[in-house]
Protein backbone atom coordinates (compact mmCIF):
# COMPACT_ATOMS: atom_id res chain seq x y z
CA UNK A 1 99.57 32.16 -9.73
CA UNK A 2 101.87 29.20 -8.62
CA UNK A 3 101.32 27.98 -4.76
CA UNK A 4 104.05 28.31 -2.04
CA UNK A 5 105.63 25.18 -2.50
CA UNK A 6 106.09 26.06 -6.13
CA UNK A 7 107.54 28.93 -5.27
CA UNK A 8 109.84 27.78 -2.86
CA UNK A 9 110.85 25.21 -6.20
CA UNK A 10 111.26 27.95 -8.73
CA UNK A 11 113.20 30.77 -6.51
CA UNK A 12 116.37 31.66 -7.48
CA UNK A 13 118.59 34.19 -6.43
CA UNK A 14 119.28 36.58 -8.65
CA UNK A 15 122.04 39.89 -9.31
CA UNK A 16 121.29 40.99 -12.47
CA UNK A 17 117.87 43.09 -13.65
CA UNK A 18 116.71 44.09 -16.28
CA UNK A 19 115.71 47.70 -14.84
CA UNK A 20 111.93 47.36 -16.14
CA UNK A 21 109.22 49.31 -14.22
CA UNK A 22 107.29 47.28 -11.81
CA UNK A 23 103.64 47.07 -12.40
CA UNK A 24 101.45 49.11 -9.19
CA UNK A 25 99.19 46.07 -8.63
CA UNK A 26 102.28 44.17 -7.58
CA UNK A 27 104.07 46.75 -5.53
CA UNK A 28 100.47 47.05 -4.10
CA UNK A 29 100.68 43.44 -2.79
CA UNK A 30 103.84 43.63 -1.53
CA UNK A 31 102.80 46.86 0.42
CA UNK A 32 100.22 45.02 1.65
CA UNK A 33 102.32 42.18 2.89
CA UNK A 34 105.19 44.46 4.10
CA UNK A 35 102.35 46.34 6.30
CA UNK A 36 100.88 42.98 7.76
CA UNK A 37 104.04 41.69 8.53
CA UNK A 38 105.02 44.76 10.75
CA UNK A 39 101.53 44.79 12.15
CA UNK A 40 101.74 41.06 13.23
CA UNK A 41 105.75 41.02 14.11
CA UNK A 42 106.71 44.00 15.59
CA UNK A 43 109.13 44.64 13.14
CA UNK A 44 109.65 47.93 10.94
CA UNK A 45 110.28 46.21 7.12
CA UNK A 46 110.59 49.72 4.94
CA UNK A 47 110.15 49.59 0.74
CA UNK A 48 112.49 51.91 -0.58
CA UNK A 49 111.58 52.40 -5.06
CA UNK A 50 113.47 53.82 -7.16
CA UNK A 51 117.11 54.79 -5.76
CA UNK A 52 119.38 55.17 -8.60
CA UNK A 53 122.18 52.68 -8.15
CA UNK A 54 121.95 51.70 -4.13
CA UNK A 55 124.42 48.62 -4.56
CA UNK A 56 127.33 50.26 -6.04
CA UNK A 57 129.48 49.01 -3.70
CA UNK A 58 128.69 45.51 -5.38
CA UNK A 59 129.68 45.15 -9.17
CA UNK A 60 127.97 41.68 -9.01
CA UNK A 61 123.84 44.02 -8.58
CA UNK A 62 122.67 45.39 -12.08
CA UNK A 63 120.07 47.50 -12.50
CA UNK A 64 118.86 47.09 -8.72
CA UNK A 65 116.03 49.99 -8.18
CA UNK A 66 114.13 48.73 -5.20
CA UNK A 67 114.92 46.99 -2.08
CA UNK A 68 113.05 45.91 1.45
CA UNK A 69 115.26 46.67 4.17
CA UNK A 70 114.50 44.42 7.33
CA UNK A 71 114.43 46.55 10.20
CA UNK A 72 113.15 45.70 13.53
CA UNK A 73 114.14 46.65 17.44
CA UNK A 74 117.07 45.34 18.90
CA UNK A 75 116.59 42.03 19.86
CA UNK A 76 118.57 38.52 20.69
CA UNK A 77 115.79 36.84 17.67
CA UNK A 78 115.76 39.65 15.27
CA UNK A 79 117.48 38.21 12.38
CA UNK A 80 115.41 34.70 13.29
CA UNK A 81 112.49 36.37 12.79
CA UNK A 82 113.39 38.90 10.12
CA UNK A 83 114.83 36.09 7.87
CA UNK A 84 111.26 33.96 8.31
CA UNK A 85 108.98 37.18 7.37
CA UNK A 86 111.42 38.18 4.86
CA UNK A 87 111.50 35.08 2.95
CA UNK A 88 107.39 35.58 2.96
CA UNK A 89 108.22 38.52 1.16
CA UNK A 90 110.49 36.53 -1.64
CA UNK A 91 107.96 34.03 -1.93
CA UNK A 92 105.19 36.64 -3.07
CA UNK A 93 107.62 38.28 -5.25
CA UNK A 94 108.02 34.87 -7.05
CA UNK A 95 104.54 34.42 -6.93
CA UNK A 96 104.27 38.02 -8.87
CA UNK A 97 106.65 37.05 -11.21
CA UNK A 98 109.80 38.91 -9.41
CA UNK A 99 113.19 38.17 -8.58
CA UNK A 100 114.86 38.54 -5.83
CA UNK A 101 118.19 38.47 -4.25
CA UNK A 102 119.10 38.60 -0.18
CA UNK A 103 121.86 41.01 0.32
CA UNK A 104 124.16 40.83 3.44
CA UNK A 105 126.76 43.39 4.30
CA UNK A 106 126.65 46.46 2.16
CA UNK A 107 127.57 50.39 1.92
CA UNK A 108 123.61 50.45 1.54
CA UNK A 109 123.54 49.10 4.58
CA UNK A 110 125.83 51.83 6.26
CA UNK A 111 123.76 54.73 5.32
CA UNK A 112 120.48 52.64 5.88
CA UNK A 113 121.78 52.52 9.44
CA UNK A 114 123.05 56.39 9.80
CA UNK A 115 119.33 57.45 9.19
CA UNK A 116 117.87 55.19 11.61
CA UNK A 117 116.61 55.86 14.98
CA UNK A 118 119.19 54.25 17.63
CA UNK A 119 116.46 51.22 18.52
CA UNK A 120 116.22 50.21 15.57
CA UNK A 121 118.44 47.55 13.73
CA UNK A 122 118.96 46.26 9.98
CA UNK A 123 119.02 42.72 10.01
CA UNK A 124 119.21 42.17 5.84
CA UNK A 125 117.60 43.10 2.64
CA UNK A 126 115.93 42.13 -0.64
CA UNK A 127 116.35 43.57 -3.73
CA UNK A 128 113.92 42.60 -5.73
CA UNK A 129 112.54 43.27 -9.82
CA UNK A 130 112.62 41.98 -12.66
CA UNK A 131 115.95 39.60 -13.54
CA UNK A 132 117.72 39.12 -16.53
CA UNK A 133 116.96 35.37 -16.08
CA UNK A 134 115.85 33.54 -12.98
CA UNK A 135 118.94 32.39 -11.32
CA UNK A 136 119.56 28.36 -11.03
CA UNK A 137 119.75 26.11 -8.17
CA UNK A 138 122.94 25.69 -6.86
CA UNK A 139 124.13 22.21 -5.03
CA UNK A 140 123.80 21.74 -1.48
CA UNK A 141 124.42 19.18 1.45
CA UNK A 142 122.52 15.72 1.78
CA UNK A 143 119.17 15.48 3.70
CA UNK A 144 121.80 13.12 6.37
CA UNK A 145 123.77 16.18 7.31
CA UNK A 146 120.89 19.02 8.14
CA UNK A 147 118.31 16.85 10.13
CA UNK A 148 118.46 14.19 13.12
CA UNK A 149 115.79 12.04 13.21
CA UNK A 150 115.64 8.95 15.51
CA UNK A 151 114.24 5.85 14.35
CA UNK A 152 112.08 5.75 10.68
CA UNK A 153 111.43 9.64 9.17
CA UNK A 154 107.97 10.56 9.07
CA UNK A 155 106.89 11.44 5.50
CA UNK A 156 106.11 14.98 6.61
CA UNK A 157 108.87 15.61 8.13
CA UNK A 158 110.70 14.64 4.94
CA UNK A 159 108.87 16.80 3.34
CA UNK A 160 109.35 19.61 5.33
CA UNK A 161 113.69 18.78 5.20
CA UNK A 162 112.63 18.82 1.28
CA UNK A 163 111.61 22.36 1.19
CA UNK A 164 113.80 23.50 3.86
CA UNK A 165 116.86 22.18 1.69
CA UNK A 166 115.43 24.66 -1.04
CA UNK A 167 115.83 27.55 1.51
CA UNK A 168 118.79 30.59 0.20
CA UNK A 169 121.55 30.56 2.69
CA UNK A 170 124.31 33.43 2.55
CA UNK A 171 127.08 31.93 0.15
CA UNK A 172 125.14 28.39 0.22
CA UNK A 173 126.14 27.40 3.10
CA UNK A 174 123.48 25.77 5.15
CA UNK A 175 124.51 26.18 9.21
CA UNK A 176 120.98 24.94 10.12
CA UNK A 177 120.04 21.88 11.83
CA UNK A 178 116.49 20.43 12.43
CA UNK A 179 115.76 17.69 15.14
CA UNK A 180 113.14 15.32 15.56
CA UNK A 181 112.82 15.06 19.18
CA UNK A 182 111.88 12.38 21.53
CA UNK A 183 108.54 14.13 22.04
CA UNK A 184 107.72 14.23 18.31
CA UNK A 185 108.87 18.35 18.25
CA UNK A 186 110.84 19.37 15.73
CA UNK A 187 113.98 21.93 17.29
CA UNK A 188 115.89 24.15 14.30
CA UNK A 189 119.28 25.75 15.64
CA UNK A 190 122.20 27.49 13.93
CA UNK A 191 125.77 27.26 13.40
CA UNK A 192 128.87 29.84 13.01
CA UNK A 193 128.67 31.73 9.87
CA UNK A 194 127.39 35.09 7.97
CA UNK A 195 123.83 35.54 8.81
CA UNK A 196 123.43 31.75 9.65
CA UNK A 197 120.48 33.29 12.34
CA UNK A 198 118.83 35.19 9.26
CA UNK A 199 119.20 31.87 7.73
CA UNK A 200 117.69 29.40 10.07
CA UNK A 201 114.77 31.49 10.06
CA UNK A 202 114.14 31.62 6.08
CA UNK A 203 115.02 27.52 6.73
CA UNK A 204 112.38 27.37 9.61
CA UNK A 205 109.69 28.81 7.14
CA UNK A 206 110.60 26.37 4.43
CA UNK A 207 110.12 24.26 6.57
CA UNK A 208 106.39 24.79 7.74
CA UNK A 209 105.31 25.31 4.02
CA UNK A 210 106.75 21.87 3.43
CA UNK A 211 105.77 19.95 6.48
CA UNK A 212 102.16 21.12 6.99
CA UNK A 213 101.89 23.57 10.58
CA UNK A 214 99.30 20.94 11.33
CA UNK A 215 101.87 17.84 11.73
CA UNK A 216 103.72 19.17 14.43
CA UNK A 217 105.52 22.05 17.42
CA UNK A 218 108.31 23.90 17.04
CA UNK A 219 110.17 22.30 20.05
């Protein structure tokens, strides 16, 4: 099984599946993951299998059968934190051999919603299976324009801009911002777009994997 960091290398997003059955043994560990997460976050991530056609509302989805929805309670950090845990999710899915795709504003979201209790609130979701390829990279913004650093760049904070440049962002478009500060903390915030807070945390995560949680604070 590849590591994290090649994970974070080979994920693409992806629209169109192939519709193949997923083996147990990896819905297993994504159970698994889906359960620790909630246990550990306070958040409510639900796996929903086998719904025939849940993105119709989106010609661009293809043989979509199964889908995370990120749920948690109502909250001024909820899509931070649901974007960071989420993107755990997508990394173990690449891990398994899955693709994935992050999926903003849909009619599944709607009726995801309706059958909710009122605290709760849907913050994104994955659909996930088996792709008819894996997606490519697509080109994003220099290193110069998504980081502030002071003086010389530490290597691992390079590497931790490296990763975090790898990070899916909704329509590419990479609203975060992470600062070296004075006191050697590193500070990640947002700017206006479509789930740019959903984004900084999937960024924020990238980030750690890349860095090393040992080198340094979240400011």
């Amino acid at each position: 099984m590849m590591d994290l960091k090649e994970a974070m290398e080979n994920r693409h997003s992806v629209r169109r599946y192939t519709g193949q059955e997923i083996e147990p043994g990896k819905i297993g560990a994504i159970e698994s993951l889906i359960s620790e997460i909630n246990a550990e976050a306070g958040l409510h991530f639900e796996l929903h299998r086998g719904e025939p056609n849940p993105f119709t509302g989106d010609g661009r989805m293809i043989n979509v059968k199964d889908y995370i929805a990120l749920l948690g309670e109502k909250s001024a950090d909820l899509n931070e934190v649901a974007g960071y845990q989420g993107e755990r999710l997508v990394l173990l899915m690449t891990q398994l051999g899955l693709d994935s795709c992050w999926i903003g504003n849909l009619p599944i979201m709607e009726k995801t919603i309706a059958e909710l209790k009122s605290d709760y609130e849907l913050a994104c979701i994955i659909a996930f299976g088996y792709g008819e390829d894996h997606g490519k990279p697509h080109e994003g913004k220099p290193m110069s324009e998504l980081c502030k650093v002071d003086g010389e760049m530490p290597a691992w904070f390079k590497e931790g801009m490296r990763y975090a440049m790898l990070a899916p962002t909704a329509i590419n478009q990479q609203k975060f911002l992470f600062t070296l500060e004075a006191d050697g903390k590193v500070s990640a915030t947002y700017g206006k777009g479509p789930y740019s807070q959903v984004d900084l945390g999937i960024a924020k995560l990238h980030f750690e994997l890349g860095a090393g949680k040992d080198n340094f604070e979240w400011a």
